[in-house]
Structure formats: C-alpha cells, structure tokens
PDB file of N, CA and C in Angstrom:
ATOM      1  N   UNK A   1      -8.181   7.214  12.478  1.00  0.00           N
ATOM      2  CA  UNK A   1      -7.084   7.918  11.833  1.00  0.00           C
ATOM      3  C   UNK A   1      -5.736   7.503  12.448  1.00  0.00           C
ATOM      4  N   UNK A   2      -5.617   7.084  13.950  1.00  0.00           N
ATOM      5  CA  UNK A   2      -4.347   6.325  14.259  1.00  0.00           C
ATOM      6  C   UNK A   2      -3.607   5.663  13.521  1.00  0.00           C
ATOM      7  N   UNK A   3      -4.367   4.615  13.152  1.00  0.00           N
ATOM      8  CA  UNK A   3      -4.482   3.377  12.573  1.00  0.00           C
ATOM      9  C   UNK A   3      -3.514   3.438  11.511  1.00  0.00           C
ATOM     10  N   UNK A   4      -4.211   4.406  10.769  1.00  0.00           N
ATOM     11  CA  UNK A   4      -3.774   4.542   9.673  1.00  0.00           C
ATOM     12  C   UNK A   4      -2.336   5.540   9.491  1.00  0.00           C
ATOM     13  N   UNK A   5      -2.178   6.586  10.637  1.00  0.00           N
ATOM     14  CA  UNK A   5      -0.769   6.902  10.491  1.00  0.00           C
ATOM     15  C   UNK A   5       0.171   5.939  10.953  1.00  0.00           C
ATOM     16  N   UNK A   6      -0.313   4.994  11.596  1.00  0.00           N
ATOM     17  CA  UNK A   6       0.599   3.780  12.364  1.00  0.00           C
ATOM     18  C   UNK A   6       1.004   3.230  11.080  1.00  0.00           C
ATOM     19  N   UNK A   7       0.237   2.786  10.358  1.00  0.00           N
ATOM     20  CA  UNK A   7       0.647   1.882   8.813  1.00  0.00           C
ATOM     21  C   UNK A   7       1.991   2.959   8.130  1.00  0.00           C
ATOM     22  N   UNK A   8       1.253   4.439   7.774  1.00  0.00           N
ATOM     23  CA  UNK A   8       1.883   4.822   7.280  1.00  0.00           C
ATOM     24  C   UNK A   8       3.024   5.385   7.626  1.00  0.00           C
ATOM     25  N   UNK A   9       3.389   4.949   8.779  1.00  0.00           N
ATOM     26  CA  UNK A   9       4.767   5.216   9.685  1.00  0.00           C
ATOM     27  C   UNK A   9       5.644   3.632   9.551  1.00  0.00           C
ATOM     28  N   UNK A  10       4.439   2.665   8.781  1.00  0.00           N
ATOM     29  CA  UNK A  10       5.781   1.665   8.853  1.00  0.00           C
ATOM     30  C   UNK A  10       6.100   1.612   7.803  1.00  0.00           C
ATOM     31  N   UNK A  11       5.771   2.603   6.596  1.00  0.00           N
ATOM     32  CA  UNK A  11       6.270   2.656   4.904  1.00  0.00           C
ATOM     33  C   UNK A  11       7.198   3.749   5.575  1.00  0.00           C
ATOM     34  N   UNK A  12       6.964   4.753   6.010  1.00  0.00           N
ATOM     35  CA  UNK A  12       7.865   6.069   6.239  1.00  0.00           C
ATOM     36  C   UNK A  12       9.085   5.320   6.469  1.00  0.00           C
ATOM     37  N   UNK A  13      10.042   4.267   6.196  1.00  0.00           N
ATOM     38  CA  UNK A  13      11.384   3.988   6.379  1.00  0.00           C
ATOM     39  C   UNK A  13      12.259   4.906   7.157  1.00  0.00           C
ATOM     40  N   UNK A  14      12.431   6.526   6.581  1.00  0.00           N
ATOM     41  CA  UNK A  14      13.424   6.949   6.763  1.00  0.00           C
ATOM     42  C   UNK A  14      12.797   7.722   7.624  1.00  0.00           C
ATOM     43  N   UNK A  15      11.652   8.292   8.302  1.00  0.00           N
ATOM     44  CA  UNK A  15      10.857   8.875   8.859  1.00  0.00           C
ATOM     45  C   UNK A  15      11.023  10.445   7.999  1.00  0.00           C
ATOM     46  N   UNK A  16      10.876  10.571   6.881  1.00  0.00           N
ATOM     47  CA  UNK A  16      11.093  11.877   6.683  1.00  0.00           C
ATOM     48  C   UNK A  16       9.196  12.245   6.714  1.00  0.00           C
ATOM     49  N   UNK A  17       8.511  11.510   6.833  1.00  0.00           N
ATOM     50  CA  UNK A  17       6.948  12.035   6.752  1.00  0.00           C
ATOM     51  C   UNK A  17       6.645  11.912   5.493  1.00  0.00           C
ATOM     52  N   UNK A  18       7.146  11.861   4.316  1.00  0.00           N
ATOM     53  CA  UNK A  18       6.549  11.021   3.208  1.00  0.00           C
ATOM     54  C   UNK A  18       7.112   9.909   2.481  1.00  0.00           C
ATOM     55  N   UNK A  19       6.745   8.934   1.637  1.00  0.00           N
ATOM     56  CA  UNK A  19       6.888   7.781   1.232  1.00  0.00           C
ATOM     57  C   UNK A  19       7.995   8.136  -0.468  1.00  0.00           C
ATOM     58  N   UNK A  20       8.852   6.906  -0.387  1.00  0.00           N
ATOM     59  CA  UNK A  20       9.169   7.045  -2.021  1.00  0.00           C
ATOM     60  C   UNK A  20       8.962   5.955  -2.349  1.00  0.00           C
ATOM     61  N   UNK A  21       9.174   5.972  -3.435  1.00  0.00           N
ATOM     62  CA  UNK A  21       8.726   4.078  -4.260  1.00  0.00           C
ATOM     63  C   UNK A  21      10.031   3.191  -4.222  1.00  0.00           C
ATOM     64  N   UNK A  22      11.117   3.827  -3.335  1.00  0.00           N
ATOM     65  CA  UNK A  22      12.125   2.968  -2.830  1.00  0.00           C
ATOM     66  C   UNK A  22      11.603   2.019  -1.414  1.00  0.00           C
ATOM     67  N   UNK A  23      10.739   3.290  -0.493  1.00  0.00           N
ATOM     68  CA  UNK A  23      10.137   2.641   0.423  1.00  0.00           C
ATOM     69  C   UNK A  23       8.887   2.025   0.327  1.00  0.00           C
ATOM     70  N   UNK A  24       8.385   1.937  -0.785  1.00  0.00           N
ATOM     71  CA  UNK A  24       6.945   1.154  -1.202  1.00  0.00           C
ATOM     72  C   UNK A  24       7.314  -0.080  -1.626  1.00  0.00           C
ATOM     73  N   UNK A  25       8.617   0.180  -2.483  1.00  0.00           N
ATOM     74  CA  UNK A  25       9.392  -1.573  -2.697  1.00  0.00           C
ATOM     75  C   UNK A  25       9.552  -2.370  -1.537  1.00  0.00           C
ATOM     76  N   UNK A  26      10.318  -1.559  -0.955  1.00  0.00           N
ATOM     77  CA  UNK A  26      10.748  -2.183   0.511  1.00  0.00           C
ATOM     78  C   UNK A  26      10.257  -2.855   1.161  1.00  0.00           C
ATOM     79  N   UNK A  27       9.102  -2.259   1.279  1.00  0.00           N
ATOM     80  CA  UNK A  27       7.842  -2.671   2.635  1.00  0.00           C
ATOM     81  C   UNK A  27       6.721  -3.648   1.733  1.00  0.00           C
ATOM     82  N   UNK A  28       6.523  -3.408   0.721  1.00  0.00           N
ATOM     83  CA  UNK A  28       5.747  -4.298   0.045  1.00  0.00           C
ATOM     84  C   UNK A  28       6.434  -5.629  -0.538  1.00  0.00           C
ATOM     85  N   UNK A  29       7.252  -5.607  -0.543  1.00  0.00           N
ATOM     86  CA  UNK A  29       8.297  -6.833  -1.232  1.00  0.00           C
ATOM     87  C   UNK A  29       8.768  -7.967  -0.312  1.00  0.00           C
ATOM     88  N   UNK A  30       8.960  -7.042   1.090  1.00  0.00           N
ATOM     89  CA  UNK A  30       9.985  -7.752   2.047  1.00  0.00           C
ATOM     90  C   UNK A  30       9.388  -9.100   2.508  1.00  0.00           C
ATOM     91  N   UNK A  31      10.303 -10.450   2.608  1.00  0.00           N
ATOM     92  CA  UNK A  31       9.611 -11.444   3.018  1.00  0.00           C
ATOM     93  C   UNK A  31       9.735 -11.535   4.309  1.00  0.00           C
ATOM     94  N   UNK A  32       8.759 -11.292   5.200  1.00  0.00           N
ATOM     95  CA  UNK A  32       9.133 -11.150   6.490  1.00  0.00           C
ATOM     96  C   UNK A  32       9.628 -12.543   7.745  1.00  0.00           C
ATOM     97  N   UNK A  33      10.312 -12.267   8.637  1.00  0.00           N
ATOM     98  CA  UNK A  33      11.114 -13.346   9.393  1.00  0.00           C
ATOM     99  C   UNK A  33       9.864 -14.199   9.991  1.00  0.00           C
ATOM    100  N   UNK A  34       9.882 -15.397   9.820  1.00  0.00           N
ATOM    101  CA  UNK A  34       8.764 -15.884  10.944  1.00  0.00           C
ATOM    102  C   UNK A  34       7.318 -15.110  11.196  1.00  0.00           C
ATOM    103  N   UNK A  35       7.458 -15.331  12.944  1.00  0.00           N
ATOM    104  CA  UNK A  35       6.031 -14.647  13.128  1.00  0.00           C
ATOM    105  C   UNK A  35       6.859 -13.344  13.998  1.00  0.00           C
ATOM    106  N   UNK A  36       8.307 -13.064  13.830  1.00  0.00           N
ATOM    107  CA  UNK A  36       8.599 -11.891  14.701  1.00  0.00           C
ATOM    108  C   UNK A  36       8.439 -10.291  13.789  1.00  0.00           C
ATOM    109  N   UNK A  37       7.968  -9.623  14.523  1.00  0.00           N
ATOM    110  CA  UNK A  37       7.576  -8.245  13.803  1.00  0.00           C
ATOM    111  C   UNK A  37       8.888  -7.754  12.788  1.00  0.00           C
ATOM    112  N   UNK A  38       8.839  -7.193  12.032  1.00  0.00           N
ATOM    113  CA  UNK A  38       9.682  -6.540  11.291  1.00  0.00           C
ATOM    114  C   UNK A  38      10.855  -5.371  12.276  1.00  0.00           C
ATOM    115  N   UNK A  39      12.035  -5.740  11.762  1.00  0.00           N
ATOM    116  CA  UNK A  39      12.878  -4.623  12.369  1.00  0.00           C
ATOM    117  C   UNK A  39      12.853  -3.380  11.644  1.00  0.00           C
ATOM    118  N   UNK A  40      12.870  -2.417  12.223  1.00  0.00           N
ATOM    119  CA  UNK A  40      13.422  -0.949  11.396  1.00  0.00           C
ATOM    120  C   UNK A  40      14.775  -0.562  12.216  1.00  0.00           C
ATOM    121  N   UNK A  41      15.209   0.392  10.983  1.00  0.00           N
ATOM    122  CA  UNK A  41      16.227   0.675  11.610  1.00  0.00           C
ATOM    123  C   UNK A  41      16.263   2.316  11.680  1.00  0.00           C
ATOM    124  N   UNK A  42      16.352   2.450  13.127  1.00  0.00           N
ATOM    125  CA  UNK A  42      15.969   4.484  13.133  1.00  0.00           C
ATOM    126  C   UNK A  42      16.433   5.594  12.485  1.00  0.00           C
ATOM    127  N   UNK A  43      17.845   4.930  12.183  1.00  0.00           N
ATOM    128  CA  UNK A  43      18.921   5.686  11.873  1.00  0.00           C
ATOM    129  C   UNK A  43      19.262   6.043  10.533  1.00  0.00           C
ATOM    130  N   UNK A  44      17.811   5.323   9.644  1.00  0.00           N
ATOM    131  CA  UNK A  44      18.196   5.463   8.195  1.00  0.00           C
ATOM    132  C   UNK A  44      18.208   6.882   8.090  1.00  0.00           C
ATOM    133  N   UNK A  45      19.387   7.440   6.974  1.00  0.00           N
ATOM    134  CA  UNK A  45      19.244   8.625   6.118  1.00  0.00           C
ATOM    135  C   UNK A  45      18.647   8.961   4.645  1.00  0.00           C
ATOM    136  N   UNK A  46      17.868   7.628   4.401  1.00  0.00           N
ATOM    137  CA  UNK A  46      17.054   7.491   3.343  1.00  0.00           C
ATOM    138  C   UNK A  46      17.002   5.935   2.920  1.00  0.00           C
ATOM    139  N   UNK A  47      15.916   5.516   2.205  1.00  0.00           N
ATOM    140  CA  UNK A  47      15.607   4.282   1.855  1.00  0.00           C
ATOM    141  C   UNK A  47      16.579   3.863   0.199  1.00  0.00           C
ATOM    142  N   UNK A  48      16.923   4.885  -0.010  1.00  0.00           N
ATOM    143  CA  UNK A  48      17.507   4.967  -1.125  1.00  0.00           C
ATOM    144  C   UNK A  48      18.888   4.172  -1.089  1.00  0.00           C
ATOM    145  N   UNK A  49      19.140   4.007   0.309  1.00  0.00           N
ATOM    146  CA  UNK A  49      20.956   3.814   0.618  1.00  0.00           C
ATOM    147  C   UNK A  49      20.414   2.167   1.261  1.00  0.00           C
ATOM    148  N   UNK A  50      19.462   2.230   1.494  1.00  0.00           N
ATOM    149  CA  UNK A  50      19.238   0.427   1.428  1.00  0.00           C
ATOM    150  C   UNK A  50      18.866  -0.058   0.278  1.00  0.00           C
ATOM    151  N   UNK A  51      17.928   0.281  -0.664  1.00  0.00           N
ATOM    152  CA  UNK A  51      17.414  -0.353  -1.541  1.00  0.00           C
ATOM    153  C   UNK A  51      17.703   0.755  -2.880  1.00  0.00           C
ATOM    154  N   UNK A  52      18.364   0.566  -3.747  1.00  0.00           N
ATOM    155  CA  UNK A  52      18.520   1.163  -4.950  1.00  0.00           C
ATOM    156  C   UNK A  52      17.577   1.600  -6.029  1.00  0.00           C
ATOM    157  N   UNK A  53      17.879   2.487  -6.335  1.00  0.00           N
ATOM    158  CA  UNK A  53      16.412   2.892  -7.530  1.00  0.00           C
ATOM    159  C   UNK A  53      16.393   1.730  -8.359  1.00  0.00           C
ATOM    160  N   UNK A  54      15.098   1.270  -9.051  1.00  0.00           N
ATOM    161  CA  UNK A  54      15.185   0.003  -9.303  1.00  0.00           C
ATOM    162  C   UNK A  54      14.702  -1.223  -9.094  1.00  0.00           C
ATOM    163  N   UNK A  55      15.290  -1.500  -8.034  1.00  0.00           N
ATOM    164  CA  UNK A  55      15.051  -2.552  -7.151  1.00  0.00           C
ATOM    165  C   UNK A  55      13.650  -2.210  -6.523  1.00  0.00           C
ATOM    166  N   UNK A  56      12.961  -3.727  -6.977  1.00  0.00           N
ATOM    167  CA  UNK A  56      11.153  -3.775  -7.207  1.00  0.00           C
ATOM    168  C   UNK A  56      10.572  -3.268  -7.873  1.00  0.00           C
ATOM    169  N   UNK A  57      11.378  -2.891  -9.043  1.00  0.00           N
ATOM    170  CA  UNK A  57      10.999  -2.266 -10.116  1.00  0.00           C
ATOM    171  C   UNK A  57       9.809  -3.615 -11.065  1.00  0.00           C
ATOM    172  N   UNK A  58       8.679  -3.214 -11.818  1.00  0.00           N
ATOM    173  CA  UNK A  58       8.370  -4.843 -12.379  1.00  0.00           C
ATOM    174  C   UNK A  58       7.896  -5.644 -11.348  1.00  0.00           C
ATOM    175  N   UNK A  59       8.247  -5.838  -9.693  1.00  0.00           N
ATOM    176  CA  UNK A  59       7.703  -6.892  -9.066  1.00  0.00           C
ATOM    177  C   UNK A  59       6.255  -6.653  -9.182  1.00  0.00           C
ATOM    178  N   UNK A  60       5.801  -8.088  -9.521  1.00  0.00           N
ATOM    179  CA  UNK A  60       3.773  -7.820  -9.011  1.00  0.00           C
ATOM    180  C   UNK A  60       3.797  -8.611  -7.906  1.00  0.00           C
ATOM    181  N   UNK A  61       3.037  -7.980  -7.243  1.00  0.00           N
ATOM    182  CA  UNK A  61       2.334  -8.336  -5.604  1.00  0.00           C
ATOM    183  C   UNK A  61       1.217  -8.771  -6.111  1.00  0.00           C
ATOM    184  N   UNK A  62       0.399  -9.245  -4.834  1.00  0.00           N
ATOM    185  CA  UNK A  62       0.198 -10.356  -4.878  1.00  0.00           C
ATOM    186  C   UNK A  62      -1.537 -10.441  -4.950  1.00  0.00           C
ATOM    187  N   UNK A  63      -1.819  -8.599  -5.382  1.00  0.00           N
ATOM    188  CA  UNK A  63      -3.211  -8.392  -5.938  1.00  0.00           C
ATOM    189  C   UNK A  63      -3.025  -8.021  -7.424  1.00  0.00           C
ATOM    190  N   UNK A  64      -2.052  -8.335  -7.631  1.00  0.00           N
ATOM    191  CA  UNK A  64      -2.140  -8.213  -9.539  1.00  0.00           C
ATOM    192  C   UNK A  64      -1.212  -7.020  -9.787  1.00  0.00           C
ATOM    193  N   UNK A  65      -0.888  -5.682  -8.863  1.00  0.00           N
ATOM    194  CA  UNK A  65      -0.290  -4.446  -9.159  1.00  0.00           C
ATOM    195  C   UNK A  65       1.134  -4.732  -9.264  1.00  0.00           C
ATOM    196  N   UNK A  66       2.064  -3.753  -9.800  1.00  0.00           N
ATOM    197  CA  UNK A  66       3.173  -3.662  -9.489  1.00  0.00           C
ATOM    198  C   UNK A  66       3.440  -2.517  -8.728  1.00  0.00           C
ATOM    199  N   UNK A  67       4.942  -2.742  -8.048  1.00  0.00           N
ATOM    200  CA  UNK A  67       5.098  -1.113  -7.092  1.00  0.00           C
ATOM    201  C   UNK A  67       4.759   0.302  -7.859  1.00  0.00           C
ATOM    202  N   UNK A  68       5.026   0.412  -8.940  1.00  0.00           N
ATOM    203  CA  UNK A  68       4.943   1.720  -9.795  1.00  0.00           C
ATOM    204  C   UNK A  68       3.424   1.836 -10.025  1.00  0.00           C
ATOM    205  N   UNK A  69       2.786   0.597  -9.914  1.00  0.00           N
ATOM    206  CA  UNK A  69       1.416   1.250 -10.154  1.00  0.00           C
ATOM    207  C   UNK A  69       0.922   1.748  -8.778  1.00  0.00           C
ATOM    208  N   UNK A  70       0.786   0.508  -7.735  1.00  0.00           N
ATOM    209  CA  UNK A  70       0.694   1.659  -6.146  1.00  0.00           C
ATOM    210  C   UNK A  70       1.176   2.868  -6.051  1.00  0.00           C
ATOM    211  N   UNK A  71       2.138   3.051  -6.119  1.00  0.00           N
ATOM    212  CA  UNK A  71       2.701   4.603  -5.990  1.00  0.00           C
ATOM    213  C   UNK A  71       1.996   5.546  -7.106  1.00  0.00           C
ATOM    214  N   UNK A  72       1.992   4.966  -8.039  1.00  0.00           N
ATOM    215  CA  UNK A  72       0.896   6.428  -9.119  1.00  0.00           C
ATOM    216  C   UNK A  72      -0.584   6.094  -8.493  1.00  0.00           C
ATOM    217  N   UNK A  73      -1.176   5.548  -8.198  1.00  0.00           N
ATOM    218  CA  UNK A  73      -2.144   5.699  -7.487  1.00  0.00           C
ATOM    219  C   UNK A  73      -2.278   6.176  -5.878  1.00  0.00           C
ATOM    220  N   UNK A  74      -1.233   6.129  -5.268  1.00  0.00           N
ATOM    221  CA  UNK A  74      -0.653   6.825  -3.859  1.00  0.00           C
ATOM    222  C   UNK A  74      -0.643   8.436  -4.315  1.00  0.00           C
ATOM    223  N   UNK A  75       0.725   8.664  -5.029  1.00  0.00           N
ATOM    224  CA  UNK A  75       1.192   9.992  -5.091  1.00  0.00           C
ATOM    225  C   UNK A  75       0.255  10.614  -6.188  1.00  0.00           C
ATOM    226  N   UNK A  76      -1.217  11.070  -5.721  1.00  0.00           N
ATOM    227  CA  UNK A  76      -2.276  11.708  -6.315  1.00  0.00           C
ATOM    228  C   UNK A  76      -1.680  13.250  -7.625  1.00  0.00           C
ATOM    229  N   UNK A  77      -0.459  13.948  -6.802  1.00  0.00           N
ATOM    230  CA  UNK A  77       0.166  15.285  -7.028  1.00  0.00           C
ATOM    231  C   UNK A  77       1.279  14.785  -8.048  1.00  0.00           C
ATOM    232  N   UNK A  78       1.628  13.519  -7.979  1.00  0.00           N
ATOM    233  CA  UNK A  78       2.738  13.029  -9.263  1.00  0.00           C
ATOM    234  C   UNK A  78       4.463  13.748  -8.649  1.00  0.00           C
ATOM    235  N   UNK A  79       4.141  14.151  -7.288  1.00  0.00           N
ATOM    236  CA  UNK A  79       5.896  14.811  -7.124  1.00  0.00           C
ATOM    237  C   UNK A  79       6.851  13.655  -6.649  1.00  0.00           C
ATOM    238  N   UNK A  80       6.366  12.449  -6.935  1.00  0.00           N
ATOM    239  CA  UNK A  80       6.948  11.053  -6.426  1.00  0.00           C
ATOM    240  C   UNK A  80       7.841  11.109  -4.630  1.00  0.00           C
ATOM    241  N   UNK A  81       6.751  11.573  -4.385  1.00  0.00           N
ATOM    242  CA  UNK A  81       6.413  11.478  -2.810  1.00  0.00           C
ATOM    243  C   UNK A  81       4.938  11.396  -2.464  1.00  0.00           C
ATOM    244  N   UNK A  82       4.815  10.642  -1.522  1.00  0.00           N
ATOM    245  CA  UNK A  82       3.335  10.410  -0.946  1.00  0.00           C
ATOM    246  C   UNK A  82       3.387  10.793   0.489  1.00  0.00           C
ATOM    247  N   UNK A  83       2.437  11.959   0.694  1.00  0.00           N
ATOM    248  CA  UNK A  83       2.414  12.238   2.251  1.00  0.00           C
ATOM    249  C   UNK A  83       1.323  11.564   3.102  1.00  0.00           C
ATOM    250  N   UNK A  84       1.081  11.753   3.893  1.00  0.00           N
ATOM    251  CA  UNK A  84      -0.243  10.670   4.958  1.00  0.00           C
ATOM    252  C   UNK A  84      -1.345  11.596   4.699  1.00  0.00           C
ATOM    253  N   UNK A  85      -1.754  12.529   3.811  1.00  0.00           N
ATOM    254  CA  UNK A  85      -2.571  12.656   3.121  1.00  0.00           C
ATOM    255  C   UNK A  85      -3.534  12.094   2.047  1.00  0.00           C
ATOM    256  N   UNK A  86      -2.474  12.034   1.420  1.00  0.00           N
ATOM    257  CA  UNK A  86      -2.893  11.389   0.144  1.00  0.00           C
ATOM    258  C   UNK A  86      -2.763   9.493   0.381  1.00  0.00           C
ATOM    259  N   UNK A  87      -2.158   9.114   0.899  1.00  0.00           N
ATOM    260  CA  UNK A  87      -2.240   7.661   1.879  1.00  0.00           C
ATOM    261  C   UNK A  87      -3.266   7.400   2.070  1.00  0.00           C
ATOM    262  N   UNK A  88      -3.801   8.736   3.017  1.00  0.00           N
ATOM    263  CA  UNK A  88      -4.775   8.332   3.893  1.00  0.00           C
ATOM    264  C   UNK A  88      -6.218   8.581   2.747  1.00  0.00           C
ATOM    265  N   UNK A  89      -6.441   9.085   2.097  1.00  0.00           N
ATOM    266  CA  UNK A  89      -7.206   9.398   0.979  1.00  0.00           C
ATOM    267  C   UNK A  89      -6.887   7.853   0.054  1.00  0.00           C
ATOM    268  N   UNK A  90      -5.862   7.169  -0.308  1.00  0.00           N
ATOM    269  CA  UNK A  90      -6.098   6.201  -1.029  1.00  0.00           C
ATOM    270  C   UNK A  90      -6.555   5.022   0.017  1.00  0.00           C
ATOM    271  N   UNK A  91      -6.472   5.006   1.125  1.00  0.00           N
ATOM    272  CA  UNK A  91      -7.077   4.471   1.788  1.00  0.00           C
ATOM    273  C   UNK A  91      -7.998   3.678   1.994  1.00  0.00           C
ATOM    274  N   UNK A  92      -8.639   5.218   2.095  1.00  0.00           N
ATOM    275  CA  UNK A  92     -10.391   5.186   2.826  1.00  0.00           C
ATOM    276  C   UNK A  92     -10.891   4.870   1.180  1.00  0.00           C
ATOM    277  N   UNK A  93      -9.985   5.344   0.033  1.00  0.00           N
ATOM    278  CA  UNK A  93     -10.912   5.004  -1.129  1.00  0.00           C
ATOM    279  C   UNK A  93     -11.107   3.583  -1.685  1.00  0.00           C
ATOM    280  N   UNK A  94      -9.852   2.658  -0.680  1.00  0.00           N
ATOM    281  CA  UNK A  94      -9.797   1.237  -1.496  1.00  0.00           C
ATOM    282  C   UNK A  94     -10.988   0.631  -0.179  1.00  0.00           C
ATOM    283  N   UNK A  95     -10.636   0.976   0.797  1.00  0.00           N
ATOM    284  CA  UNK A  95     -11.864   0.220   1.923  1.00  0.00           C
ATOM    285  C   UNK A  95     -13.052   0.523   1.218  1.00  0.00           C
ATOM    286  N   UNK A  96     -13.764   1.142   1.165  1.00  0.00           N
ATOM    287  CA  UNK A  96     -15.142   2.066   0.254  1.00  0.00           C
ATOM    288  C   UNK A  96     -15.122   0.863  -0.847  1.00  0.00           C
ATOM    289  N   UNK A  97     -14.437   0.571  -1.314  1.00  0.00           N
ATOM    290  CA  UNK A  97     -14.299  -0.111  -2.806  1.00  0.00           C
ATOM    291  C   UNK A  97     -14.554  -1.228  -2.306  1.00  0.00           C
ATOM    292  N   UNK A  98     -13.695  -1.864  -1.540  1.00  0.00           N
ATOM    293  CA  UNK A  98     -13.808  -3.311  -0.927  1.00  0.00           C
ATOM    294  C   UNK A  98     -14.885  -3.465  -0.362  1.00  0.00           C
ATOM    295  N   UNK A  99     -15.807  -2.670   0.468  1.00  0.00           N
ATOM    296  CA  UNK A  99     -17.000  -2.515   1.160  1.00  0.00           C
ATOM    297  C   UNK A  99     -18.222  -2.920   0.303  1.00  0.00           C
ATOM    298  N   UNK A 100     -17.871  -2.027  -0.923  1.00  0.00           N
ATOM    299  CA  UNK A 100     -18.901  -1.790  -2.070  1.00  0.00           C
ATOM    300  C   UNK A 100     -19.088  -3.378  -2.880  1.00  0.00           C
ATOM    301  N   UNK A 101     -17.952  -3.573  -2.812  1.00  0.00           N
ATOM    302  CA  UNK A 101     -17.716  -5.450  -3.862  1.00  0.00           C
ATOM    303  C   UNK A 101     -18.456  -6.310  -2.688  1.00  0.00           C
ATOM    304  N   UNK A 102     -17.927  -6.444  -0.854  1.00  0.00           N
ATOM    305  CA  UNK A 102     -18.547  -7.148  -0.653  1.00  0.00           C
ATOM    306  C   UNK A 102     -20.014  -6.814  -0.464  1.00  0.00           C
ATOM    307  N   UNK A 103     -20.639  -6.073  -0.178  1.00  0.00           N
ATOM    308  CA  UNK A 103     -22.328  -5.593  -0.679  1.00  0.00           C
ATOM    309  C   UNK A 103     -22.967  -6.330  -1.501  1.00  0.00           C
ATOM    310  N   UNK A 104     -22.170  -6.546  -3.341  1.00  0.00           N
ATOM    311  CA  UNK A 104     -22.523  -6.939  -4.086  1.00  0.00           C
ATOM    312  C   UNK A 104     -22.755  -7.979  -4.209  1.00  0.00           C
ATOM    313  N   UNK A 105     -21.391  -9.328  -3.652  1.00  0.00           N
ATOM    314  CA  UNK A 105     -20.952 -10.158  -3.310  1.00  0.00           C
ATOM    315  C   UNK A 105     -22.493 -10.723  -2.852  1.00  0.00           C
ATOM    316  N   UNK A 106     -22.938 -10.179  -1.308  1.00  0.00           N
ATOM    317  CA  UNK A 106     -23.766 -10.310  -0.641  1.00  0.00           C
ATOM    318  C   UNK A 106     -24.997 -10.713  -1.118  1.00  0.00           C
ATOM    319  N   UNK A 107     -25.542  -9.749  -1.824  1.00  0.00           N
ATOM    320  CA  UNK A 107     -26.665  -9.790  -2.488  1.00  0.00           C
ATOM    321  C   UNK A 107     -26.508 -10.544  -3.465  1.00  0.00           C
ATOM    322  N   UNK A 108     -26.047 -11.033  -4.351  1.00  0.00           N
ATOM    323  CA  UNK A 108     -25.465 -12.304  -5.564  1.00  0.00           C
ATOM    324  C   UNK A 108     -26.084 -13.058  -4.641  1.00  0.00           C
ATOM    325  N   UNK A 109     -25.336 -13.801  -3.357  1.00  0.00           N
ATOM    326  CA  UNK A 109     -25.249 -14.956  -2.843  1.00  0.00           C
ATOM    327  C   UNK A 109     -27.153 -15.073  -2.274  1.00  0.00           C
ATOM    328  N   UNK A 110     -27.503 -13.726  -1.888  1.00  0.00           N
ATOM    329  CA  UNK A 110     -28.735 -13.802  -1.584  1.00  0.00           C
ATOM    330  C   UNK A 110     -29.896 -14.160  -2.753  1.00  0.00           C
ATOM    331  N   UNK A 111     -29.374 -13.628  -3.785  1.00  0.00           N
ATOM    332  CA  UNK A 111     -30.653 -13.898  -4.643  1.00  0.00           C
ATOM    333  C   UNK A 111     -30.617 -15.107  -5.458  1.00  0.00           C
ATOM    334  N   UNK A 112     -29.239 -16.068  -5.187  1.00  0.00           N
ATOM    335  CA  UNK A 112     -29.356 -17.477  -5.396  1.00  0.00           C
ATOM    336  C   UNK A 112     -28.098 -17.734  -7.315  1.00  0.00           C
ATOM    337  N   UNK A 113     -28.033 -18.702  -7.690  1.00  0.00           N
ATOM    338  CA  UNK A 113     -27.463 -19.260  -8.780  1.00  0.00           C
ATOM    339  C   UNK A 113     -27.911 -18.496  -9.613  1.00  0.00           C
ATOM    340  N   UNK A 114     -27.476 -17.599 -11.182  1.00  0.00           N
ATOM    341  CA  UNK A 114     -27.765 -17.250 -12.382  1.00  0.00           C
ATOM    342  C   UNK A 114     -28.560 -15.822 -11.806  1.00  0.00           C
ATOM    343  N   UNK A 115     -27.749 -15.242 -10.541  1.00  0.00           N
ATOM    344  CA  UNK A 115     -28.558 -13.707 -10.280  1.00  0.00           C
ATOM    345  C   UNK A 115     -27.030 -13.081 -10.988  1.00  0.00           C
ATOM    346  N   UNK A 116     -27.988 -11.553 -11.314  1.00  0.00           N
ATOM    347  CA  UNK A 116     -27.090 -10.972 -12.283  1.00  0.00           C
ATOM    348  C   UNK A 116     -26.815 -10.181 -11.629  1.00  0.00           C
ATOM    349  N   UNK A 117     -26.732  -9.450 -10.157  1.00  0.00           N
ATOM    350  CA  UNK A 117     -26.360  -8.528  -9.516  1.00  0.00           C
ATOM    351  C   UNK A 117     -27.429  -7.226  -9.917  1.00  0.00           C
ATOM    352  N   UNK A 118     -28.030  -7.268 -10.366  1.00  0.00           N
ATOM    353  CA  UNK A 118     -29.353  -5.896 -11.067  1.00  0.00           C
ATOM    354  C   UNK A 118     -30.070  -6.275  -9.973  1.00  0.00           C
TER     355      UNK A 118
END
C-alpha cells in the first residue's frame, strides 16, 4: 500500500490529497528530462494555474486511452476528483487484469501453435 500512495502522491501535483484531470494530463503527458527524476514544485496552489483546462484534452497515451478516459475510470463517484481510494481500487483492478492476460498468455504458449486458450 506504500507503493501505491507514493505513485499517487506524484499525480497529487498540488498535494491537496486528490487528483484532477488537469493533474492526470500533467503527469501522464509530461516528456520527462533525461534520466533525472521529475521536479515538483511544493508550492503549487493548484494544477489548474500550470496547465489549463483543456490542455491534454484528446491526447492518447501510449496504451490506446485518452486522459478523459483514465480519469472516468479513476473517479469511480464521477465528482471529477479521484482520492487514493478509488486510485488505489483502480489499481489493484488493472494489476488483477494484467495478471489474468499474462496466465492466459502462459498457457497459449504452453499448449503450442493453433491452441485456442479453452
């Protein structure tokens, strides 16, 4: 569970404890410097005053989604905030998912060419 508030402390931009889809643009979009870690800056009073409503609006990343679809699948309650609740719940539900494909994956490769996964 660290782990995972650690992540979701590096979307928290403004540290208010939940996410907006200003800070889901942000952090999902940003091309980062080299191999040096990302800067934050402590002092934000919202992500809104760096990045404009809008902006990453339409971008697709780089598993097929766009930001608006992460965030409706984040913000479970629709109040277009995501707390480390519901984070942490979309989470554990995409690992589970990914877990489940490679399983399948697995067994394909085991039962050889023209296996149907049954």
């Amino acid at each position: 569970r660290e782990h995972m508030r650690a992540a979701f402390e590096l979307f928290d931009l403004d540290g208010s404890g939940s996410l907006t889809i200003s800070e889901l643009a942000r952090v999902l979009t940003e091309v980062p410097d080299g191999a040096s870690p990302r800067s934050r800056t402590p002092t934000l009073t919202g992500c809104d005053a760096i990045m404009p409503a809008g902006v990453g609006s339409g971008l697709v990343l780089p598993d097929g989604k766009t930001v608006e679809e992460v965030m409706r699948w984040l913000d479970a309650d629709s109040t277009g905030k995501v707390t480390f609740e519901e984070f942490e719940i979309y989470l554990l539900r995409e690992h589970e998912k990914i877990g489940q494909d490679l399983y399948r994956k697995q067994r394909l490769l085991k039962k050889g060419p023209g296996a149907t996964g049954r």
